[in-house]
PDB file of N, CA and C in Angstrom:
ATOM      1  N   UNK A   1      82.384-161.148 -16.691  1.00  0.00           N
ATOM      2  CA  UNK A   1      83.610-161.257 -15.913  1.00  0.00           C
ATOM      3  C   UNK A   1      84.563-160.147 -16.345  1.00  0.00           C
ATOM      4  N   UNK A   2      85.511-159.737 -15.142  1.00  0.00           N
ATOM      5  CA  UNK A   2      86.183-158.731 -15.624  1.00  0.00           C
ATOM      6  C   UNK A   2      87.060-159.102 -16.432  1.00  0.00           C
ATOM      7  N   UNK A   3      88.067-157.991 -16.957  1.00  0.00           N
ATOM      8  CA  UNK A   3      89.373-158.777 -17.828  1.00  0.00           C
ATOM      9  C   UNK A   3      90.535-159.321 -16.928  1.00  0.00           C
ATOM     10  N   UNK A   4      90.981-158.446 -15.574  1.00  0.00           N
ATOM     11  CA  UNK A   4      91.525-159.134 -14.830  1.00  0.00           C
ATOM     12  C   UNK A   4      91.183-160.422 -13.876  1.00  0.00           C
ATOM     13  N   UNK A   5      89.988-160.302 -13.890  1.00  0.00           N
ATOM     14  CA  UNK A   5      89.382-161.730 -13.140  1.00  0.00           C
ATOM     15  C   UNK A   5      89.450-162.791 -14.033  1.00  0.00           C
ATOM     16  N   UNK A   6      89.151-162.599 -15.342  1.00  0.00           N
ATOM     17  CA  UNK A   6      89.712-163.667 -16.352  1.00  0.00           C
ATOM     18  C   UNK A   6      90.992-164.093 -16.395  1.00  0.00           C
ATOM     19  N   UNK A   7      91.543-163.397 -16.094  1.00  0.00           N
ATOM     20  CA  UNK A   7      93.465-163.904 -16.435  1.00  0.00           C
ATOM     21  C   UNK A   7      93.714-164.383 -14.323  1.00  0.00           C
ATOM     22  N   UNK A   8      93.601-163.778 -13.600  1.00  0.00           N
ATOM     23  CA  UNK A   8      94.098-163.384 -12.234  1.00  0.00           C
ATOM     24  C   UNK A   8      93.483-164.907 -11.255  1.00  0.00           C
ATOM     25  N   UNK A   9      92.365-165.013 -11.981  1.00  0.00           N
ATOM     26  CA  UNK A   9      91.651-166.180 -11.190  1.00  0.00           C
ATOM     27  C   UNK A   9      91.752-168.007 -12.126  1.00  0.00           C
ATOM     28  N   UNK A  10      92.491-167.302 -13.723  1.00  0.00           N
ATOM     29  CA  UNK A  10      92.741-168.836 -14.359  1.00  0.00           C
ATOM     30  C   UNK A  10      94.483-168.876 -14.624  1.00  0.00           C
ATOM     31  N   UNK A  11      95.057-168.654 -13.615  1.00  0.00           N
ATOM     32  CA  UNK A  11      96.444-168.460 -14.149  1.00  0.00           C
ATOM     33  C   UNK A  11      97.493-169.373 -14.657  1.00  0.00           C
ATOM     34  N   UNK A  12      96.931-170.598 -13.917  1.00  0.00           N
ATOM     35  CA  UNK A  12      97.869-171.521 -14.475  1.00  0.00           C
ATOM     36  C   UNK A  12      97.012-172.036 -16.235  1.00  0.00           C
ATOM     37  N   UNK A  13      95.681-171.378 -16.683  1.00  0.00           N
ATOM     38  CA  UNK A  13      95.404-171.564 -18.053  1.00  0.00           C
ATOM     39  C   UNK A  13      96.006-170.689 -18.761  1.00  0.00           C
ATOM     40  N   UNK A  14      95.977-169.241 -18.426  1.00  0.00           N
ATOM     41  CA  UNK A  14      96.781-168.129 -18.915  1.00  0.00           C
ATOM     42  C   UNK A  14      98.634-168.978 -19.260  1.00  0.00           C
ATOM     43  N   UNK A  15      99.101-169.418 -18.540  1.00  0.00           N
ATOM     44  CA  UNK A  15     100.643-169.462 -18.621  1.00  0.00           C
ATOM     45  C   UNK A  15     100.416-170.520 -19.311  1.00  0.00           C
ATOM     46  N   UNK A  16      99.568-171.756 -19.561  1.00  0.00           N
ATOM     47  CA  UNK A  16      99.892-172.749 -20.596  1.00  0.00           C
ATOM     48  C   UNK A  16      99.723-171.542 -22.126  1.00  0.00           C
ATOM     49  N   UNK A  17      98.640-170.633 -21.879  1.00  0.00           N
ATOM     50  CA  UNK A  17      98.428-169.962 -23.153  1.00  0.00           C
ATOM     51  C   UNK A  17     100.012-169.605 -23.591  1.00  0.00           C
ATOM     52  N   UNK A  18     100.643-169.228 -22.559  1.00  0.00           N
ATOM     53  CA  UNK A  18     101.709-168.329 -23.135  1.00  0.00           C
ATOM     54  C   UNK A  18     102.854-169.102 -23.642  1.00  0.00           C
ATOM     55  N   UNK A  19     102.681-170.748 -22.803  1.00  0.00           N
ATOM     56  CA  UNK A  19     103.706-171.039 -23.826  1.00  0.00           C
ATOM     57  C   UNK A  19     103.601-171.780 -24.882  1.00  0.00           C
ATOM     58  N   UNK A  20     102.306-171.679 -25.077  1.00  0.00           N
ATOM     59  CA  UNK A  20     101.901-172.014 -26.431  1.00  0.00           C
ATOM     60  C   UNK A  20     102.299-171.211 -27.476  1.00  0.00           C
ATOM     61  N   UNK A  21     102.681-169.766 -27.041  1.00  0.00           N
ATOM     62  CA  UNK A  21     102.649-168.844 -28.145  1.00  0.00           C
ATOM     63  C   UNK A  21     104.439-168.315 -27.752  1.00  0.00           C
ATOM     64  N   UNK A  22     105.047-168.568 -26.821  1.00  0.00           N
ATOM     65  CA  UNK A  22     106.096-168.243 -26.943  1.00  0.00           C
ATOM     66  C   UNK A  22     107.182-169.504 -25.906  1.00  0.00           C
ATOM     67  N   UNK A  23     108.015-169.205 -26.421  1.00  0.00           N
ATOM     68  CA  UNK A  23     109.580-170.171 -26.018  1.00  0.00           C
ATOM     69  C   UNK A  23     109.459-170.358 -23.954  1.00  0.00           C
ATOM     70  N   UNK A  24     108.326-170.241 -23.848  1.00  0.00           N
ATOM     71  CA  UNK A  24     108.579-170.604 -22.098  1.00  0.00           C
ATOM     72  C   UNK A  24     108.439-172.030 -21.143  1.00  0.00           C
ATOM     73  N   UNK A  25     109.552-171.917 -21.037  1.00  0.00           N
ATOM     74  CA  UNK A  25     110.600-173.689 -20.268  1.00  0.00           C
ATOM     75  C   UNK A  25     111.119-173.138 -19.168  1.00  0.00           C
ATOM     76  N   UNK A  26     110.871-174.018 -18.094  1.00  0.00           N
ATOM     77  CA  UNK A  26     111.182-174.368 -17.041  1.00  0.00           C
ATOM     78  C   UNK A  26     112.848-173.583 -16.721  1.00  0.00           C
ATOM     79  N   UNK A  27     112.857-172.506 -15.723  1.00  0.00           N
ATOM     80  CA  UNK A  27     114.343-171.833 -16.004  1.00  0.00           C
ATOM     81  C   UNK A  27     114.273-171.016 -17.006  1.00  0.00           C
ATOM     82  N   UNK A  28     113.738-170.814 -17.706  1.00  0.00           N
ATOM     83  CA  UNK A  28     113.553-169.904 -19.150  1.00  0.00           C
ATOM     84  C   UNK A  28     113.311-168.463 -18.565  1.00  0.00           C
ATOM     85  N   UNK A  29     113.722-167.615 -19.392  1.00  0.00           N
ATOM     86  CA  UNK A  29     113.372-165.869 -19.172  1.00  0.00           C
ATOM     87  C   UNK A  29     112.070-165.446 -19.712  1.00  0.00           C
ATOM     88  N   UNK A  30     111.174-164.975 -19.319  1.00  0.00           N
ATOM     89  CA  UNK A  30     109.738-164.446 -20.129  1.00  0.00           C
ATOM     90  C   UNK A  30     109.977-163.067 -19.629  1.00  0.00           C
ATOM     91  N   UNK A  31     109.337-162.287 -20.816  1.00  0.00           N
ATOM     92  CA  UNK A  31     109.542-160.314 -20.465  1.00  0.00           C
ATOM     93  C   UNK A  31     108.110-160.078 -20.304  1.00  0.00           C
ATOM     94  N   UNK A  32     107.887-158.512 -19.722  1.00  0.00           N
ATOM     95  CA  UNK A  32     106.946-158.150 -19.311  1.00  0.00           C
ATOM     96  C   UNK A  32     105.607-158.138 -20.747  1.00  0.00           C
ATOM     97  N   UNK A  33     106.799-157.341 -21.741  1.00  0.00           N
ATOM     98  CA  UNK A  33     105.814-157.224 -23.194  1.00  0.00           C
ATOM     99  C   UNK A  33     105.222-158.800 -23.721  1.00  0.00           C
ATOM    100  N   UNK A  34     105.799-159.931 -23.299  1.00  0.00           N
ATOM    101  CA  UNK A  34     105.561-161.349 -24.139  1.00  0.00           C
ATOM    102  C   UNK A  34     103.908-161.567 -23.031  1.00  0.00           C
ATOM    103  N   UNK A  35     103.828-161.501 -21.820  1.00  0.00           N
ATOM    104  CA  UNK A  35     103.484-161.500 -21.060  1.00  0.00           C
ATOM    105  C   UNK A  35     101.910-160.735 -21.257  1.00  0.00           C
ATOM    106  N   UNK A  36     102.182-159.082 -21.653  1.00  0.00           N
ATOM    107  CA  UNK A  36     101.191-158.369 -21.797  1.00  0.00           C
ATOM    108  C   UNK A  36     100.842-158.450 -23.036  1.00  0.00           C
ATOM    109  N   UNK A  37     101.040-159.189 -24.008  1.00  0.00           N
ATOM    110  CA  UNK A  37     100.690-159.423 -25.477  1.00  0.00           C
ATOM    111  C   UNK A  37     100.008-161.229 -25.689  1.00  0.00           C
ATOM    112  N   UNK A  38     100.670-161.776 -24.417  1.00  0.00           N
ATOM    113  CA  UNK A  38     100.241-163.187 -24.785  1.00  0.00           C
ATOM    114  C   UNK A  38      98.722-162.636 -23.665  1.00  0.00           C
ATOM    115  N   UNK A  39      98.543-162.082 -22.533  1.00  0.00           N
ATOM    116  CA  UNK A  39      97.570-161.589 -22.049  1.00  0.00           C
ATOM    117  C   UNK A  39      96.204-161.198 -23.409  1.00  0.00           C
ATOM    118  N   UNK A  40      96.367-160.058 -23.508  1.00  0.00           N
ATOM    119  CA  UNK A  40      95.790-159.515 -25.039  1.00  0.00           C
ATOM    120  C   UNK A  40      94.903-160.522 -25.541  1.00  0.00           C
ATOM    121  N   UNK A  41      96.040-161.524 -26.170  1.00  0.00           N
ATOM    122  CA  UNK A  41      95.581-162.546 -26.769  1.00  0.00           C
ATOM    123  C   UNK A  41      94.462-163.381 -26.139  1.00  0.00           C
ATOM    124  N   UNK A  42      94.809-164.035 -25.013  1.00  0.00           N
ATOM    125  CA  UNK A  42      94.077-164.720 -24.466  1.00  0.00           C
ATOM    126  C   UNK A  42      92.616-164.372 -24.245  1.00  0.00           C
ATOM    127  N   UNK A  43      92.806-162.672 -23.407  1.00  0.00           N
ATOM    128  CA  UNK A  43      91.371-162.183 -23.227  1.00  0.00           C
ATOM    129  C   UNK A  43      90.494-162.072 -24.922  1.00  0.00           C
ATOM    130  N   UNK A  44      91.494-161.396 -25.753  1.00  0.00           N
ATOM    131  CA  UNK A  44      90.534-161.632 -27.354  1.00  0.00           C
ATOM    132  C   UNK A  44      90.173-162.883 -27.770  1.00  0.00           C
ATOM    133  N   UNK A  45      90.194-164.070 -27.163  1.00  0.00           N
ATOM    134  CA  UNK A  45      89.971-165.459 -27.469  1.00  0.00           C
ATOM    135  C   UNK A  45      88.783-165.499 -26.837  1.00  0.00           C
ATOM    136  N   UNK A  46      88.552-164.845 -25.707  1.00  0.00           N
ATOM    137  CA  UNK A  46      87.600-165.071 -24.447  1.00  0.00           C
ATOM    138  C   UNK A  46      86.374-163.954 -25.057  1.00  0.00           C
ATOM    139  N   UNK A  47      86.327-163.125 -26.179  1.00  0.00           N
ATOM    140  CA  UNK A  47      85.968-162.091 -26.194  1.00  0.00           C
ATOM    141  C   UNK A  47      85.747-161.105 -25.401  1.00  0.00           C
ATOM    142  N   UNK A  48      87.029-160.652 -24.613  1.00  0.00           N
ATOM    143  CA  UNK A  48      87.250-159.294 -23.930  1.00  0.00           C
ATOM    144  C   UNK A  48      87.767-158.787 -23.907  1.00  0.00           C
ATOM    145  N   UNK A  49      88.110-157.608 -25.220  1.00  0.00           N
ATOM    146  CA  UNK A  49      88.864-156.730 -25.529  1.00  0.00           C
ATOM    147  C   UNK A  49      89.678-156.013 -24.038  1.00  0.00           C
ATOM    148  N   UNK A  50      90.775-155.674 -24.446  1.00  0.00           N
ATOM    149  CA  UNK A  50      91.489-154.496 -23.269  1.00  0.00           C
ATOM    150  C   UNK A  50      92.384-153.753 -24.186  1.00  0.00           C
ATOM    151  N   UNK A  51      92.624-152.493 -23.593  1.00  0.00           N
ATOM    152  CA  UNK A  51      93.421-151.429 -24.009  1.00  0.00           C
ATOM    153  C   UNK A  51      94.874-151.898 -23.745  1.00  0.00           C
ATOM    154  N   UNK A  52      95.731-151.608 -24.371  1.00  0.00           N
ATOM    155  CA  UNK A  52      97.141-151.437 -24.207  1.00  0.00           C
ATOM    156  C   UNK A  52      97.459-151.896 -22.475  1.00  0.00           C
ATOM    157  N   UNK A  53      97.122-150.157 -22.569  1.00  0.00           N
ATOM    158  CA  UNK A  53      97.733-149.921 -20.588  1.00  0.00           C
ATOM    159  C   UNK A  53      96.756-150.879 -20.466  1.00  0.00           C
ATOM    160  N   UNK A  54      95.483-151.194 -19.941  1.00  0.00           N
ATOM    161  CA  UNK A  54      94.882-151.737 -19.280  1.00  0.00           C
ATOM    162  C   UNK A  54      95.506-153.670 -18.777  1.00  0.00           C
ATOM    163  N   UNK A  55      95.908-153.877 -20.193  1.00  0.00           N
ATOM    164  CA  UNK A  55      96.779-155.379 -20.248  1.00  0.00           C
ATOM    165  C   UNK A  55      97.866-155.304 -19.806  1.00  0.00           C
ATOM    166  N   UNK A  56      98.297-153.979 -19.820  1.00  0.00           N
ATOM    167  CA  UNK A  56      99.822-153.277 -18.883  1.00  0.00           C
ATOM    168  C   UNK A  56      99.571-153.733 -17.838  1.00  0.00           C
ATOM    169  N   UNK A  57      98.715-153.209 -16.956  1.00  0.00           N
ATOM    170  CA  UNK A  57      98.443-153.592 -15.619  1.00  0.00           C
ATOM    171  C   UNK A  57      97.606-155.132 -15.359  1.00  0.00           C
ATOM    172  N   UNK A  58      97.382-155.447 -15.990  1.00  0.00           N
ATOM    173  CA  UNK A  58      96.823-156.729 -15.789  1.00  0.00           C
ATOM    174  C   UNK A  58      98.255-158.009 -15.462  1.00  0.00           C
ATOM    175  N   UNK A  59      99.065-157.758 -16.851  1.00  0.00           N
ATOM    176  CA  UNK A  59     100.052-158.275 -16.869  1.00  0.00           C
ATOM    177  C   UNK A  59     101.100-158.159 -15.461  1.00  0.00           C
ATOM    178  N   UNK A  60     100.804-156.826 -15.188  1.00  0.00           N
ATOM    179  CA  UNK A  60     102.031-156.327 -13.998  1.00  0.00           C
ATOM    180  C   UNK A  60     101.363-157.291 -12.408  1.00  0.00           C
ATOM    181  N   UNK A  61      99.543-157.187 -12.055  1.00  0.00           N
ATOM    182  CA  UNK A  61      99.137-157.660 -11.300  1.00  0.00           C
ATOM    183  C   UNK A  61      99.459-159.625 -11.198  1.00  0.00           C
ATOM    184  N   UNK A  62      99.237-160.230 -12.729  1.00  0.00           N
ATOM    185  CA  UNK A  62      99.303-161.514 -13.329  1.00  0.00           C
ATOM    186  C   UNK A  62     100.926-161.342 -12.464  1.00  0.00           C
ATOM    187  N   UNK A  63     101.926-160.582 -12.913  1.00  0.00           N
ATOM    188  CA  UNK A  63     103.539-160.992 -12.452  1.00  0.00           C
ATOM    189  C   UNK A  63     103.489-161.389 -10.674  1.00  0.00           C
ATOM    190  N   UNK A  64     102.577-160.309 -10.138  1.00  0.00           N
ATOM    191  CA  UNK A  64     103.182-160.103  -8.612  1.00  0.00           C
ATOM    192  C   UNK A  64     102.109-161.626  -8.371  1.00  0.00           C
ATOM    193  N   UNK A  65     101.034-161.815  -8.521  1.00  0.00           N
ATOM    194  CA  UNK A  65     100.815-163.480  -8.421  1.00  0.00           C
ATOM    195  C   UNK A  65     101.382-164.434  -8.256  1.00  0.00           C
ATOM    196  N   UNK A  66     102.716-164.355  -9.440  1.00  0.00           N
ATOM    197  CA  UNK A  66     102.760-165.414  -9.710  1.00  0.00           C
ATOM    198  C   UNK A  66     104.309-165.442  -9.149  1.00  0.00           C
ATOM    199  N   UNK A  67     104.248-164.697  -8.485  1.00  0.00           N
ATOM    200  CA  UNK A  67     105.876-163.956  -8.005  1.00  0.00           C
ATOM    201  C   UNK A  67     105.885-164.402  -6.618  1.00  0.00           C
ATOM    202  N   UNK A  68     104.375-163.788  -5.948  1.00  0.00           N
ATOM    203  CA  UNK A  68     103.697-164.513  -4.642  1.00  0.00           C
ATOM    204  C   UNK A  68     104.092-166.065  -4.371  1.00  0.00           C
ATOM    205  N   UNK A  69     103.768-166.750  -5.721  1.00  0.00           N
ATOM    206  CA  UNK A  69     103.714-168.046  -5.757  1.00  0.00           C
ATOM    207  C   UNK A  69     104.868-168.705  -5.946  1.00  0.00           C
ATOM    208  N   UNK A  70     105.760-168.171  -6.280  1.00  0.00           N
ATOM    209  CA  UNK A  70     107.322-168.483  -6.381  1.00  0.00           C
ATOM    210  C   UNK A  70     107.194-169.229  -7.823  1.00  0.00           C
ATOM    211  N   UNK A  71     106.186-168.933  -8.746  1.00  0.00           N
ATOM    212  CA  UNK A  71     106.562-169.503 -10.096  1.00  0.00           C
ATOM    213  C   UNK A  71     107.369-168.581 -11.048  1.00  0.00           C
ATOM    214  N   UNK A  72     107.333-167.088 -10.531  1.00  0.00           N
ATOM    215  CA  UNK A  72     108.165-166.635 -11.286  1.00  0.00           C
ATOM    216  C   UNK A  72     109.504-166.217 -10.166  1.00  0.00           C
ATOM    217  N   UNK A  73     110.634-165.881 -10.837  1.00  0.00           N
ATOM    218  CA  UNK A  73     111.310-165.022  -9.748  1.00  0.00           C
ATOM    219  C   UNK A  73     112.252-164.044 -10.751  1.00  0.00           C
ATOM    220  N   UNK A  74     111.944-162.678 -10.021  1.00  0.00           N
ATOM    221  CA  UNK A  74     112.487-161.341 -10.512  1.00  0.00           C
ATOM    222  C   UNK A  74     113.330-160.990 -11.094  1.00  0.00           C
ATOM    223  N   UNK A  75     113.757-160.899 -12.381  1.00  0.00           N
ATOM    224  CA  UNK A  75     115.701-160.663 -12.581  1.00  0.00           C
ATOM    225  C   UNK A  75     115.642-159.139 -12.486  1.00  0.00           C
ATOM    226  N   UNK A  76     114.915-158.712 -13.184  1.00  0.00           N
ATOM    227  CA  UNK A  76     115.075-156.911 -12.885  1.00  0.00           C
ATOM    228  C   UNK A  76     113.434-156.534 -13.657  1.00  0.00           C
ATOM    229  N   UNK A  77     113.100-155.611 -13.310  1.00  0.00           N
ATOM    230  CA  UNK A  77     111.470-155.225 -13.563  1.00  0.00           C
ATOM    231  C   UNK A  77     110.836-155.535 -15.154  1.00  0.00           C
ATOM    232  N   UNK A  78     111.359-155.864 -15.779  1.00  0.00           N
ATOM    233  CA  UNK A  78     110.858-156.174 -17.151  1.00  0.00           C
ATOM    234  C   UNK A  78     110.765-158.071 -16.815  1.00  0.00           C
ATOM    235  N   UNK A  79     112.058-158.728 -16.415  1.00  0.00           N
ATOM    236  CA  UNK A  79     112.329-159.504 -16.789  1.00  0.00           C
ATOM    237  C   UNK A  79     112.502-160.808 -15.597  1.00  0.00           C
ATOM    238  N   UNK A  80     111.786-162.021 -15.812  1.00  0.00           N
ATOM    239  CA  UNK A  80     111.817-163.160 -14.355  1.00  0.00           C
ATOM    240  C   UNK A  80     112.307-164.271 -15.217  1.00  0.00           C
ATOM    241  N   UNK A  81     112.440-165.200 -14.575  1.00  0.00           N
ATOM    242  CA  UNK A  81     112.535-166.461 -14.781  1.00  0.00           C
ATOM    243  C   UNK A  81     111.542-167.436 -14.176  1.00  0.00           C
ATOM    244  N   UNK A  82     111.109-168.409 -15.269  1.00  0.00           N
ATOM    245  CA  UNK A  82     110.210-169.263 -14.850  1.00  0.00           C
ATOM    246  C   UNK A  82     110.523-170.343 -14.021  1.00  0.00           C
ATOM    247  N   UNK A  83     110.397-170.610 -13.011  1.00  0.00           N
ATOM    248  CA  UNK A  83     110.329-172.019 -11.824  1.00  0.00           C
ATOM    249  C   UNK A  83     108.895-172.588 -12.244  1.00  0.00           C
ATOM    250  N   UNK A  84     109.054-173.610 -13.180  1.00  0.00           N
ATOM    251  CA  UNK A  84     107.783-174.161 -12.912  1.00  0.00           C
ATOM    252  C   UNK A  84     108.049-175.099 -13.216  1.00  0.00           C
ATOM    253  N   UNK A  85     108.296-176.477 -13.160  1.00  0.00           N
ATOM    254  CA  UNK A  85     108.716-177.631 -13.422  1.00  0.00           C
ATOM    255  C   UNK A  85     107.701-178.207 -14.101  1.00  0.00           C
ATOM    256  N   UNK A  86     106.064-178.278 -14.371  1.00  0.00           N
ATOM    257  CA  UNK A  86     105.439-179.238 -15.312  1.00  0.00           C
ATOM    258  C   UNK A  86     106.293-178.163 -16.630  1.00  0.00           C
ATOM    259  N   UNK A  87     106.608-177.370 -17.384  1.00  0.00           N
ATOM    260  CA  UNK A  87     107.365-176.527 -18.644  1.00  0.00           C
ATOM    261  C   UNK A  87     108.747-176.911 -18.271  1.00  0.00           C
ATOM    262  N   UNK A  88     109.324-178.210 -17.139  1.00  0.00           N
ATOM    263  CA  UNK A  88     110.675-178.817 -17.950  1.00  0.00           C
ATOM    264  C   UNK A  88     110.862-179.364 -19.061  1.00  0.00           C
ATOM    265  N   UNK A  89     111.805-179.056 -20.321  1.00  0.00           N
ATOM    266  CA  UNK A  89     111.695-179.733 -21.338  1.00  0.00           C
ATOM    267  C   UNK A  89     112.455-181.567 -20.480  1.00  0.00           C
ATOM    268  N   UNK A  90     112.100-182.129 -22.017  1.00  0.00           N
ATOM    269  CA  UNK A  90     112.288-183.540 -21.706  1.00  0.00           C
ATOM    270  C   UNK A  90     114.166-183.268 -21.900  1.00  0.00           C
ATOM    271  N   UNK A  91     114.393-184.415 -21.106  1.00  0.00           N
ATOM    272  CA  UNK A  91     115.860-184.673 -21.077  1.00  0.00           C
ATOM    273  C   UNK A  91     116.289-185.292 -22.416  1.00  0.00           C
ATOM    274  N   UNK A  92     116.972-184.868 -23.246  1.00  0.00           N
ATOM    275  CA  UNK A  92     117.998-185.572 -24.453  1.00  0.00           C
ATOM    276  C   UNK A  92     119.007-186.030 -23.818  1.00  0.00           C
ATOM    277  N   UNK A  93     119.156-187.907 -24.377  1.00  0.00           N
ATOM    278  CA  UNK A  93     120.521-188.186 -23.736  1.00  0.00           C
ATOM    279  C   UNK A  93     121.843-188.035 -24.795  1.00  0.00           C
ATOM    280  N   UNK A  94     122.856-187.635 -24.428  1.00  0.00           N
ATOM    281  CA  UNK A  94     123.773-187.404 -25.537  1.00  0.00           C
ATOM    282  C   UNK A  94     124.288-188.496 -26.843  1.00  0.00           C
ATOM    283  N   UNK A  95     124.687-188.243 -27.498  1.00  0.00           N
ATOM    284  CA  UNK A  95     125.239-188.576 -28.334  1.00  0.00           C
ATOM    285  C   UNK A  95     126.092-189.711 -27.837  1.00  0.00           C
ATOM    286  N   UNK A  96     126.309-190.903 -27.636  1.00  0.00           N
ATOM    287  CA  UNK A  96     127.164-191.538 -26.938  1.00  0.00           C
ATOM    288  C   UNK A  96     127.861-192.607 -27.788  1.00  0.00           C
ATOM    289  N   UNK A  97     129.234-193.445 -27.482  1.00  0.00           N
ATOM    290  CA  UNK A  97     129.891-194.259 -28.493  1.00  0.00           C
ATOM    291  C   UNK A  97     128.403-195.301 -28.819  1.00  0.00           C
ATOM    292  N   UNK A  98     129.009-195.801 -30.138  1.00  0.00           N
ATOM    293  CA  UNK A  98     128.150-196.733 -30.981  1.00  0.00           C
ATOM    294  C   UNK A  98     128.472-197.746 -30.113  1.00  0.00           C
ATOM    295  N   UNK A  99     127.011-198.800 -29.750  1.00  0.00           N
ATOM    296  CA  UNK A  99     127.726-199.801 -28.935  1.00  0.00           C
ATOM    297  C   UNK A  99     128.152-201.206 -29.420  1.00  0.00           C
ATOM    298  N   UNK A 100     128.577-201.685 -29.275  1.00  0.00           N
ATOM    299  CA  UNK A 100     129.734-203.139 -29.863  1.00  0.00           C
ATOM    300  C   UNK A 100     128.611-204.025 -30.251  1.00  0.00           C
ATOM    301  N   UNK A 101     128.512-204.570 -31.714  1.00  0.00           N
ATOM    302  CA  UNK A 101     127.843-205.659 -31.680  1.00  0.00           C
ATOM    303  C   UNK A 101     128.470-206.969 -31.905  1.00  0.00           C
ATOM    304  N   UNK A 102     127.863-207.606 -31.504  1.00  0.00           N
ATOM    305  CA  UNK A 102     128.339-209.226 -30.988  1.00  0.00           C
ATOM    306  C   UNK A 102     128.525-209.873 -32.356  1.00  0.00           C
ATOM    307  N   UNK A 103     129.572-210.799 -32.359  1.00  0.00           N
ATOM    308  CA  UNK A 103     130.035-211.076 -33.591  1.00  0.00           C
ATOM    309  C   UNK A 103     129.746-212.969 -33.410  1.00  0.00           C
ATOM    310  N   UNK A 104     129.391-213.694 -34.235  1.00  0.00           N
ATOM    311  CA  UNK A 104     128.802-214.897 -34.499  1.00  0.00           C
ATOM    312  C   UNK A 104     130.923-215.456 -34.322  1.00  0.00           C
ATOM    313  N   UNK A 105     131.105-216.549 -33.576  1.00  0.00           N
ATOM    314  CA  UNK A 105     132.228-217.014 -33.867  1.00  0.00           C
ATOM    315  C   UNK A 105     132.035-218.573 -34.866  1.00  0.00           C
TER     316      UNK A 105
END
């Protein structure tokens, strides 16, 4: 298999990879380099080395995918934001008053 057919055709396994290895939540910013390095990774797991550039472009093809798909959306050419709602973190409810306990009369 190629190296881009590995990443291009398992993408939603690729993006759990990535946020395994980096801070990516639902609304969150991911850059092109986290992207082409968590790539890297993945294919060296798979044993299929790639060059630098070559994960350059893999990564850049992996973006317009997933850009297609409206899971990412564009802030400026390095940099998107993730829309993907299963990577919402869980809701914390705040800190709220201590509540009254009932007193024996």
């Amino acid at each position: 298999m190629k190296p881009a057919d590995a990443v291009l055709n398992n993408d939603q396994e690729v993006l759990k990879f990535l946020k395994d290895r980096f801070p990516v939540f639902h609304l969150s910013n991911i850059f092109l380099r986290d992207i082409q390095y968590g790539i890297q990774s993945y294919l060296k797991g798979r044993d299929l080395k790639v060059s630098y550039r070559l994960a350059e472009e893999i990564a850049r093809e992996f973006v317009a995918k997933l850009e297609r798909e409206k899971i990412l959306r564009p802030i400026d050419g390095q940099t998107w934001m993730v829309n993907f709602e299963e990577f919402r973190k869980p809701l914390v409810k705040p800190a709220g008053a201590v509540p009254k306990v009932a007193t024996a009369s």
